[in-house]
Protein backbone atom coordinates (compact mmCIF):
# COMPACT_ATOMS: atom_id res chain seq x y z
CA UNK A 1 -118.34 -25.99 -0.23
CA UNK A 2 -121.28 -25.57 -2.74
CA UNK A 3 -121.57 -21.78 -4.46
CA UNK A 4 -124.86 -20.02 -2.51
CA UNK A 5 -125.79 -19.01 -6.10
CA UNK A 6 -125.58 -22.88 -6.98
CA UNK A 7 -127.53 -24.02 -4.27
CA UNK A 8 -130.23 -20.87 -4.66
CA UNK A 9 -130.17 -21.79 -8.66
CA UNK A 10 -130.61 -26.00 -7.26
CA UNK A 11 -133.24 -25.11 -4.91
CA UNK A 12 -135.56 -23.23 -7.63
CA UNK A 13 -137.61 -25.33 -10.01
CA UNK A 14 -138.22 -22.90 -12.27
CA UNK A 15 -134.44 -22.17 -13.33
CA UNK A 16 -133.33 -26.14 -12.79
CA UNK A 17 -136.12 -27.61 -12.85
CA UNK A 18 -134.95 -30.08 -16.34
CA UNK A 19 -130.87 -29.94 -15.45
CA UNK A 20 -129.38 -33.11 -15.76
CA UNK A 21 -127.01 -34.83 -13.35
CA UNK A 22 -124.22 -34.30 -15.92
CA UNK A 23 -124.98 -30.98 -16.56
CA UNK A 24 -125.52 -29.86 -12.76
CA UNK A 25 -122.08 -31.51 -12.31
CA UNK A 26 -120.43 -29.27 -14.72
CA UNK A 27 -122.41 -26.16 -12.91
CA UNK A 28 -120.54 -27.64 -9.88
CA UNK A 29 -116.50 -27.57 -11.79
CA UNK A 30 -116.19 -23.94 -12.28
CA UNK A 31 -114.41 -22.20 -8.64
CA UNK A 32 -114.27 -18.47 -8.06
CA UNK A 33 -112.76 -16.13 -6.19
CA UNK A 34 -113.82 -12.49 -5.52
CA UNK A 35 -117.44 -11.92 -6.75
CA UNK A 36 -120.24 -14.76 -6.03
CA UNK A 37 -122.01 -16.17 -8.88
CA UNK A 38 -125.97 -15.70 -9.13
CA UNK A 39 -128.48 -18.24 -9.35
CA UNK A 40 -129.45 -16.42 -13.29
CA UNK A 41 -125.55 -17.25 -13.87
CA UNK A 42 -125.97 -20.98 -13.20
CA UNK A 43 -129.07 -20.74 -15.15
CA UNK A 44 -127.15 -19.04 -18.09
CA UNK A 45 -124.13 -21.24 -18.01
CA UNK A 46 -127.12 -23.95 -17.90
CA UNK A 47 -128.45 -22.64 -21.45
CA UNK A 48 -125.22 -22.07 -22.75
CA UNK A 49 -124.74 -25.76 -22.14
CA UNK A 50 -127.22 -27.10 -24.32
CA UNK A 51 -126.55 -24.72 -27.52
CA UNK A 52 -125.24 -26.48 -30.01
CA UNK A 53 -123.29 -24.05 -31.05
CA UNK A 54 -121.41 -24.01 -28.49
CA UNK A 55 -120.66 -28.34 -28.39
CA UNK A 56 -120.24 -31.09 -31.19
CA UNK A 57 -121.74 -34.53 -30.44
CA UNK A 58 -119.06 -37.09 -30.74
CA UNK A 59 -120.78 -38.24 -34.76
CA UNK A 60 -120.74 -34.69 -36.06
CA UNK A 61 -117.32 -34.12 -38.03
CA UNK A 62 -115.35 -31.22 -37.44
CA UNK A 63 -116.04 -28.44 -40.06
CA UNK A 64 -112.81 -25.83 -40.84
């Protein structure tokens, strides 16, 4: 069963309007229990997706 923030955050071009299939399908991995997620989460964990701080591309070596 699909989040209600998830679907809200799917259904609203203006906060997925450019997601990716590959990126929506991470959106979709996370489960929770307790409090519900907001659409602004998915939207967050959308931005915080493409930083690239946050991921290497498989090219870039790893910097210690």
């Amino acid at each position: 069963m699909e989040e209600r923030g998830l679907t809200e955050f799917l259904r609203d071009p203006a906060l997925s309007g450019t997601a990716t299939a590959e990126e929506i399908a991470s959106l979709k991995r996370p489960r929770f229990t307790g409090k519900r997620p907001t659409p602004l989460f998915y939207y967050r964990e959308l931005q915080s997706l493409r930083d690239p701080l946050h991921f290497r591309t498989p090219q870039e070596p790893d910097r210690h």
